[in-house]
Protein backbone atom coordinates (compact mmCIF):
# COMPACT_ATOMS: atom_id res chain seq x y z
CA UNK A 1 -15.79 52.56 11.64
CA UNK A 2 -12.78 51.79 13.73
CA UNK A 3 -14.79 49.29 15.92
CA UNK A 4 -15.96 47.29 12.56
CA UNK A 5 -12.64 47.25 11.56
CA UNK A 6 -11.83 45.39 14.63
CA UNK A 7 -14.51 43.24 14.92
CA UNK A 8 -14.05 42.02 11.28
CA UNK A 9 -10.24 41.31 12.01
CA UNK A 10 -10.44 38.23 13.60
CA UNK A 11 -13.60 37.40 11.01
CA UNK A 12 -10.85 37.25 8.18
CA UNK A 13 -8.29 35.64 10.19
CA UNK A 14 -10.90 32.89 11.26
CA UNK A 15 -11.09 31.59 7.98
CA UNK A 16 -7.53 30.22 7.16
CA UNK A 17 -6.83 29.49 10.94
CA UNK A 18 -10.10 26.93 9.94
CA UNK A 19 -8.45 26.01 6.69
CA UNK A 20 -4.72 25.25 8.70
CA UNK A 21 -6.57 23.57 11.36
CA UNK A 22 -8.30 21.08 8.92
CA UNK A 23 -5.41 21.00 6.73
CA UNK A 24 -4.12 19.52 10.10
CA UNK A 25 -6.43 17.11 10.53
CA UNK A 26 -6.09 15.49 7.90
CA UNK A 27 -2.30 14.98 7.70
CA UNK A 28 -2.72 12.98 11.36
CA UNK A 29 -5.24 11.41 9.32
CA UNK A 30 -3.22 10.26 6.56
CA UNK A 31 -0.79 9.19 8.68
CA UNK A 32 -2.93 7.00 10.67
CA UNK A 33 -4.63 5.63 7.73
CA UNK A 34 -0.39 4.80 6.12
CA UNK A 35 0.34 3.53 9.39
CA UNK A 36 -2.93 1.24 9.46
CA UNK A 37 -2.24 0.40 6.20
CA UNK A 38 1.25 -1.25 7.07
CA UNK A 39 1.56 -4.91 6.51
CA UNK A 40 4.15 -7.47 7.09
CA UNK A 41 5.72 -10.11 4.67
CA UNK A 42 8.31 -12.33 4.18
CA UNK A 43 10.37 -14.04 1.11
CA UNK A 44 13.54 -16.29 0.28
CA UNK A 45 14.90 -16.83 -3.26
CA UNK A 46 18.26 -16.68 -5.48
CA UNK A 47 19.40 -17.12 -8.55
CA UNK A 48 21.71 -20.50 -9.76
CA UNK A 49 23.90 -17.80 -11.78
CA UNK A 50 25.31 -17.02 -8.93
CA UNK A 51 24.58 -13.40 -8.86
CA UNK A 52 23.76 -11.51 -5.87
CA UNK A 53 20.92 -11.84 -3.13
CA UNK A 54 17.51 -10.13 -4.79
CA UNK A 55 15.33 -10.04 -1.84
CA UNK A 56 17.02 -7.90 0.57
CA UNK A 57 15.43 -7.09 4.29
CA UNK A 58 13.46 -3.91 5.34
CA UNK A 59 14.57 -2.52 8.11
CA UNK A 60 12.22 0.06 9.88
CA UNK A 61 9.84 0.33 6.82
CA UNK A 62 13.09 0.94 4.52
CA UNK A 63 15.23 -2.04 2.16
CA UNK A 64 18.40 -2.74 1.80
CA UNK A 65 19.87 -5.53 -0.80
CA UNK A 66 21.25 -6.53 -3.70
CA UNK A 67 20.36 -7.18 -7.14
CA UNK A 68 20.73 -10.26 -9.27
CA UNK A 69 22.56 -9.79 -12.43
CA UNK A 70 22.41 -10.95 -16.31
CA UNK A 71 18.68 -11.41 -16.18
CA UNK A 72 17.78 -8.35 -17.19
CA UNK A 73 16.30 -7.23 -13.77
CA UNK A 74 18.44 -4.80 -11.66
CA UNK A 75 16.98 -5.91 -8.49
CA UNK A 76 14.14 -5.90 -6.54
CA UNK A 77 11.18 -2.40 -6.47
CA UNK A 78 10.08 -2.20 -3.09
CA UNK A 79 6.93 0.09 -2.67
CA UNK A 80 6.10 0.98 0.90
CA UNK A 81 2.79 2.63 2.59
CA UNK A 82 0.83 5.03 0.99
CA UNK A 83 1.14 7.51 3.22
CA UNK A 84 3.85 9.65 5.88
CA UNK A 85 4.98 7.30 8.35
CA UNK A 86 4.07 3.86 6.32
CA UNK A 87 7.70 4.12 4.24
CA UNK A 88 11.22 5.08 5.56
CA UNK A 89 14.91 4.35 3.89
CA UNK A 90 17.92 5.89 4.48
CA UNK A 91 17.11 7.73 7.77
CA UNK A 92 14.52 9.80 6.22
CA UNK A 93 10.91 9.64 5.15
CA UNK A 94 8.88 10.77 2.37
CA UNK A 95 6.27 12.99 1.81
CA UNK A 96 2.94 12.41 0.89
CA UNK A 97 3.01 13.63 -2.78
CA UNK A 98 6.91 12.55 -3.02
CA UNK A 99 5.85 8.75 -2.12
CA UNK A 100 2.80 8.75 -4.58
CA UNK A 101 4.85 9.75 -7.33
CA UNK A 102 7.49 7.17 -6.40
CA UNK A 103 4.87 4.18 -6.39
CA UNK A 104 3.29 5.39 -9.79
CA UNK A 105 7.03 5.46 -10.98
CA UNK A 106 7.58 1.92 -10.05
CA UNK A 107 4.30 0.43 -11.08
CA UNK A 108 5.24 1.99 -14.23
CA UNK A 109 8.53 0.59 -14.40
CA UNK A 110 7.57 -3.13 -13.77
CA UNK A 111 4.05 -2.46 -16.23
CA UNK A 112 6.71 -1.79 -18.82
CA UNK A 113 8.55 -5.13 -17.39
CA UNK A 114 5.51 -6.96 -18.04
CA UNK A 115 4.78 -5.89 -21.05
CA UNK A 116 8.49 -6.27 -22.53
CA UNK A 117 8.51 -9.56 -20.88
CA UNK A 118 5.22 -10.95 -21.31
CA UNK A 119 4.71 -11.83 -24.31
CA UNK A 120 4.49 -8.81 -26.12
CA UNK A 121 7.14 -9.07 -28.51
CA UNK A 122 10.08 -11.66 -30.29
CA UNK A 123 12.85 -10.65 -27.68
CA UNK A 124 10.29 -11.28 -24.59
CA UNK A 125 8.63 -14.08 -23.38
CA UNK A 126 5.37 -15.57 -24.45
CA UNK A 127 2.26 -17.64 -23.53
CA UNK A 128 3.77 -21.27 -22.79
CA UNK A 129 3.69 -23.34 -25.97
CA UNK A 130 3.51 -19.90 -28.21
CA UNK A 131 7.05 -19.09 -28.60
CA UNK A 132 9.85 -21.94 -28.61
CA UNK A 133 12.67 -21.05 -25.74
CA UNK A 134 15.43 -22.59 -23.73
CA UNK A 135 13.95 -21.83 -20.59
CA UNK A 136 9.98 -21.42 -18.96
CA UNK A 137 8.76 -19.23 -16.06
CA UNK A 138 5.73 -20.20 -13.81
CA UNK A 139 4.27 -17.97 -11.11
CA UNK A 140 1.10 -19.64 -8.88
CA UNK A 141 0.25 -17.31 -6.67
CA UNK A 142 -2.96 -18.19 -4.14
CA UNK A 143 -4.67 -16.41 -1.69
CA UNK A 144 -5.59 -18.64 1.29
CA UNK A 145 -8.31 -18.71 4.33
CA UNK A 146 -5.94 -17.83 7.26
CA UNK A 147 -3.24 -20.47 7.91
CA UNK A 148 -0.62 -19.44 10.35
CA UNK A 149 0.32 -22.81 10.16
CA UNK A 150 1.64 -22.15 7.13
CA UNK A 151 3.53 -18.77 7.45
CA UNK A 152 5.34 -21.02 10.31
CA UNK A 153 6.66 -23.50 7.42
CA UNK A 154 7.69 -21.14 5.21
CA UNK A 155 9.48 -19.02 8.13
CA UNK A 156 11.07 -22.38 9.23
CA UNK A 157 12.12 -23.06 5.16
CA UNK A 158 13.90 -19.54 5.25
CA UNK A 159 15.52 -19.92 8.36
CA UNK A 160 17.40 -23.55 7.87
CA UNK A 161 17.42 -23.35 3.91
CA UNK A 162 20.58 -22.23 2.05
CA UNK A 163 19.69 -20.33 -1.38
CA UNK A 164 23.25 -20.28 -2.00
CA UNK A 165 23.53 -23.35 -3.87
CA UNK A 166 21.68 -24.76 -6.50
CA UNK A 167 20.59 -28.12 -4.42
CA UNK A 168 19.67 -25.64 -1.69
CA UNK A 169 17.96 -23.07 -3.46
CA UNK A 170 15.77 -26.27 -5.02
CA UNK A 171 14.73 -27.93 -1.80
CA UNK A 172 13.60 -24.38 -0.81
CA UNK A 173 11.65 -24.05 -3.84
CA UNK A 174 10.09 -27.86 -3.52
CA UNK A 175 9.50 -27.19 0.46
CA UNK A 176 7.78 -24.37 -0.29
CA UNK A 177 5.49 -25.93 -3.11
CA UNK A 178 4.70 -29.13 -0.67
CA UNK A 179 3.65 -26.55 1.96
CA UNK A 180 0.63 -25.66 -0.12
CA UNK A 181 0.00 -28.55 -1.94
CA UNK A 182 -0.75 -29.75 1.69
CA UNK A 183 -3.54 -27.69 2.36
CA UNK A 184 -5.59 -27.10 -0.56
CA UNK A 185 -8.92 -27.02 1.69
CA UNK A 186 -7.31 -23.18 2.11
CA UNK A 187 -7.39 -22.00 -1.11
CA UNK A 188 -9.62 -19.53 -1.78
CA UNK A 189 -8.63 -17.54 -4.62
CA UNK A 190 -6.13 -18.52 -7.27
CA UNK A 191 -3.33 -17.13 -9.92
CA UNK A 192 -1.59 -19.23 -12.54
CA UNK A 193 0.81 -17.80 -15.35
CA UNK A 194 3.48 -18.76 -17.10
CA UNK A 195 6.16 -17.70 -19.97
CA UNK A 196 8.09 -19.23 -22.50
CA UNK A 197 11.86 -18.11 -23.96
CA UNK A 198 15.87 -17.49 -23.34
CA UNK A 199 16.80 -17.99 -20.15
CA UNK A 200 17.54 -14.40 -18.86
CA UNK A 201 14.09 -13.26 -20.26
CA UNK A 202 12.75 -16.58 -18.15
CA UNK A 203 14.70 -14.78 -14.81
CA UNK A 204 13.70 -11.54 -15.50
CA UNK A 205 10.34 -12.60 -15.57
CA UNK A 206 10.57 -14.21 -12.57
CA UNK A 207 11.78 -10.67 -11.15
CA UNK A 208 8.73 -8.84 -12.10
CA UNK A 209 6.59 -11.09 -10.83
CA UNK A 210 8.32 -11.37 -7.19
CA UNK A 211 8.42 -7.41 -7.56
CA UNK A 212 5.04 -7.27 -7.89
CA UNK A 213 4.05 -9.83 -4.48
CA UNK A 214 6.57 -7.76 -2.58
CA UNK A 215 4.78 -4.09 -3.77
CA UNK A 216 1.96 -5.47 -1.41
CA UNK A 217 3.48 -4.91 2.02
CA UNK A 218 5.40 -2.56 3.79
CA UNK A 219 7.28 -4.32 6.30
CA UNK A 220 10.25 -7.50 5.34
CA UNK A 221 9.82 -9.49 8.21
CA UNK A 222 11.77 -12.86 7.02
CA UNK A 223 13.86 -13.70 4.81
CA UNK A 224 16.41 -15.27 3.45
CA UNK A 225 18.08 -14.45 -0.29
CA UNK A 226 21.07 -15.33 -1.80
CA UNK A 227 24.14 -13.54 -0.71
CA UNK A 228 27.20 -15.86 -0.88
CA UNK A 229 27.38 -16.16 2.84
CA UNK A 230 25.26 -19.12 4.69
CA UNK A 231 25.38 -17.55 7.99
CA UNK A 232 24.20 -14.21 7.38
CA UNK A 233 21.12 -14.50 4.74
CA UNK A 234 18.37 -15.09 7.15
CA UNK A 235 16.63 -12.27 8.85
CA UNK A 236 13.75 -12.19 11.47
CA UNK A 237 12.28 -9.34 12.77
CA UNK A 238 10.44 -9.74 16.17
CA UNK A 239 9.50 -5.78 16.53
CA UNK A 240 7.29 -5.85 14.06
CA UNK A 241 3.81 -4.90 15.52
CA UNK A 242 -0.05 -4.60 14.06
CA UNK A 243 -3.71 -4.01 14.64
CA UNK A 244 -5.81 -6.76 14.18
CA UNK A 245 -9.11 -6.07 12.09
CA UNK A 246 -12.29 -7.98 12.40
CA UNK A 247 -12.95 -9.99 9.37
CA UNK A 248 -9.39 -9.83 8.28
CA UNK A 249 -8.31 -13.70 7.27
CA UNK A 250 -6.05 -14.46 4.07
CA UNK A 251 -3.02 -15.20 3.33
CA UNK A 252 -1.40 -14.66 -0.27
CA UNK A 253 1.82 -16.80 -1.18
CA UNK A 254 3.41 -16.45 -4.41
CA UNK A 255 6.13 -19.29 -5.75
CA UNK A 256 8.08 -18.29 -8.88
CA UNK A 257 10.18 -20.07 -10.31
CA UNK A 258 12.53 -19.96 -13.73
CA UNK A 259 14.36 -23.65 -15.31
CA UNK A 260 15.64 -25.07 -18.46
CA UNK A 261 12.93 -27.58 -17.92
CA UNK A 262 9.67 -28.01 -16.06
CA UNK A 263 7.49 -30.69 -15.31
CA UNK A 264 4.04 -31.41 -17.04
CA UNK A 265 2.85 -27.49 -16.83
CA UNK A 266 -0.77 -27.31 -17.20
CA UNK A 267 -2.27 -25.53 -20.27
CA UNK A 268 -3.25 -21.64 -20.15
CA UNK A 269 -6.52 -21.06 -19.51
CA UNK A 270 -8.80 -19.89 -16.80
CA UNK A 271 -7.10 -20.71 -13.22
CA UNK A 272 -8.67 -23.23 -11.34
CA UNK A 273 -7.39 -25.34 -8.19
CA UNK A 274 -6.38 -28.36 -10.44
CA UNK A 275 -4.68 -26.10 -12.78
CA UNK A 276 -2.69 -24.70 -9.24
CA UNK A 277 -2.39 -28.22 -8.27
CA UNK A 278 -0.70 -29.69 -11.43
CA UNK A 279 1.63 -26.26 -11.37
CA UNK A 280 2.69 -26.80 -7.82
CA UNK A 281 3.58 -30.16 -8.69
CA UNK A 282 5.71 -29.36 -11.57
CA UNK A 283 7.56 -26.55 -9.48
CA UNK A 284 7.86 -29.29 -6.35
CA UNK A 285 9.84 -31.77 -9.00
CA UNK A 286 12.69 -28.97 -10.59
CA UNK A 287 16.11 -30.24 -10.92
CA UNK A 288 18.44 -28.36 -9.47
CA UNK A 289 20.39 -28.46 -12.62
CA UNK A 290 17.77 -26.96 -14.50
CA UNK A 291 16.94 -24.49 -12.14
CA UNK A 292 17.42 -20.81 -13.20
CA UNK A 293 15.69 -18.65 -10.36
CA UNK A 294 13.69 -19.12 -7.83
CA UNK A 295 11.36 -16.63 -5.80
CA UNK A 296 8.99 -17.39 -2.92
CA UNK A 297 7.33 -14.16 -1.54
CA UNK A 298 4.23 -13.97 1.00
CA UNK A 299 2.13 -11.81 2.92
CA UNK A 300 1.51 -10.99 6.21
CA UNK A 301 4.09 -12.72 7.70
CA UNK A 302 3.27 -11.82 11.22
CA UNK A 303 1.83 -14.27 13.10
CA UNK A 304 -2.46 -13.34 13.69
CA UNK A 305 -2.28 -10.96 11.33
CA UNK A 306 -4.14 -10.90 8.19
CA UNK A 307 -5.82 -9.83 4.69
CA UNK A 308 -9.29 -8.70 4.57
CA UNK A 309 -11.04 -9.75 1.51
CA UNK A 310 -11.07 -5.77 0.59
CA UNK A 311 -7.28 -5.91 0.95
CA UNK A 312 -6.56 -8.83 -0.85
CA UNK A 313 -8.83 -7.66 -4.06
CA UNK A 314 -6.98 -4.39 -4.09
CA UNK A 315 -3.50 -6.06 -3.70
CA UNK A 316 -3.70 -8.92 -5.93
CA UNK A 317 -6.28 -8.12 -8.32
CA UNK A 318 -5.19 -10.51 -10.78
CA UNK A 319 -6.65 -13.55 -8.74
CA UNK A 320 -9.72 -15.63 -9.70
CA UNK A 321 -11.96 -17.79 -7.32
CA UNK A 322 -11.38 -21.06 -7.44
């Protein structure tokens, strides 16, 4: 009896030691998968009220930045990797089921956004030409066929532009707009929406939808957003490192922009690449008197690295084929 006793011991031990052990596993798992799952981006962009830089910079998988004020829109959400190790602020990291909550908290928080601001009600924005307004919102966001070329551009636009005054903030915005009108053999898939109403619902709008490009990476690499200072708003980060994946090759930029008064908008409807086009051109030609906020966001921002078309679906799966 003794001797079954002992041989059974390490019988009923063996079982959770198994359980721990793959329990193990599969944390070094999850972290590899949140650390493959890391992506870099960049983005420049202000506000002509004067307020605050909105953009920020990650540093280390964390963000740091201001907000922009009377729009509505207390600054920018930034959701990081989905797992340990992909996300870090403040000198500490967090945990698996800590982080998930957090993303469903701000996916929440800018579905409510949308839906306040998007048309769903008399104090919100609605479809262009629905509701009259003081101010309109376009976003064109497109998803292009590699195109380091034109991460270079819009790295080179955030490094010399100044979003600190309105004429600077605007030739960032039309820079940005001429960079993709110039290669339209690129596009691949395509976004178009716009809004219609008072001016802080217009830059609010404009918020949510920059909130929403910049929930697709992990990683600020560039940018450059309003902060009052000229010297210190652009950041670069050379550290940045990846794993290139076969079969990986887009690139998704998103332009966003707020005025009292935009060009010859195209009319809702299905997105196609004229209806990008004829947006694009609109955004290229905003006064800078009319200009209200301005937000260009896009991702990777690392030079060879890119989207896989399984990546880009799950990120941004709002856009159509055009």
């Amino acid at each position: 009896m003794p001797i079954f006793t002992q041989a059974g011991t390490p019988q009923r031990l063996g079982r959770p030691l198994t359980v721990l052990v793959l329990f193990a596993l599969l944390l070094i798992l999850l972290m590899l998968l949140g650390h493959a799952a890391a992506q870099s981006g960049g983005g420049f962009g202000g506000s002509t009220g004067g307020s605050s830089g909105g953009g920020g910079s990650f540093g280390g998988g964390g963000y740091s930045g201001g907000g922009y004020s009377g729009g509505g829109y207390s600054g920018p959400i930034i959701v990081g990797g989905g797992f340990p190790g992909g996300y870090s602020g403040g000198g500490g990291g967090f945990g698996l089921f800590g982080l998930i909550i957090f993303a469903l908290v701000i996916f929440a928080v800018v579905g409510f956004m949308r839906r306040s601001l998007g048309g769903g009600g008399a104090r919100g924005l609605g479809a262009l030409g629905g509701v009259s307004g003081t101010a309109q919102a376009v976003s064109v966001q497109l998803l292009l066929a590699e195109g380091d070329e034109v991460k270079r551009d819009l790295q080179r636009i955030a490094q010399q532009g100044d979003p600190d005054t309105n004429e600077g903030l605007a030739r960032m915005l039309q820079e940005a707009a001429l960079v993709l009108l110039r290669h339209p053999e690129r596009w691949v898939y395509g976004n178009v929406e716009r809004a219609q109403g008072a001016a802080s619902s217009a830059d609010s709008q404009v918020g949510a939808w920059a909130t929403e490009a910049r929930a697709a990476f992990t990683e600020q690499t560039t940018s450059n957003y309003q902060n009052r200072d000229p010297h210190s708003g652009y950041t670069h980060r050379s550290d940045y490192t990846f794993q290139k994946e076969a079969g990986d090759l887009y690139l998704a930029v998103t332009i966003a922009v707020a005025a009292h008064a935009l060009g010859n908008l195209p009319p809702a409807g299905v997105t196609t690449a004229a209806e990008a086009r004829e947006a694009l051109m609109a955004i290229s030609s905003v006064n800078p008197g009319d200009l209200i906020r301005a937000e260009v966001v896009w991702s990777p921002d690392a030079e060879g690295e890119f989207l896989s078309e399984d990546e880009a679906i799950r990120k941004y799966p709002k856009l159509t084929k055009l």
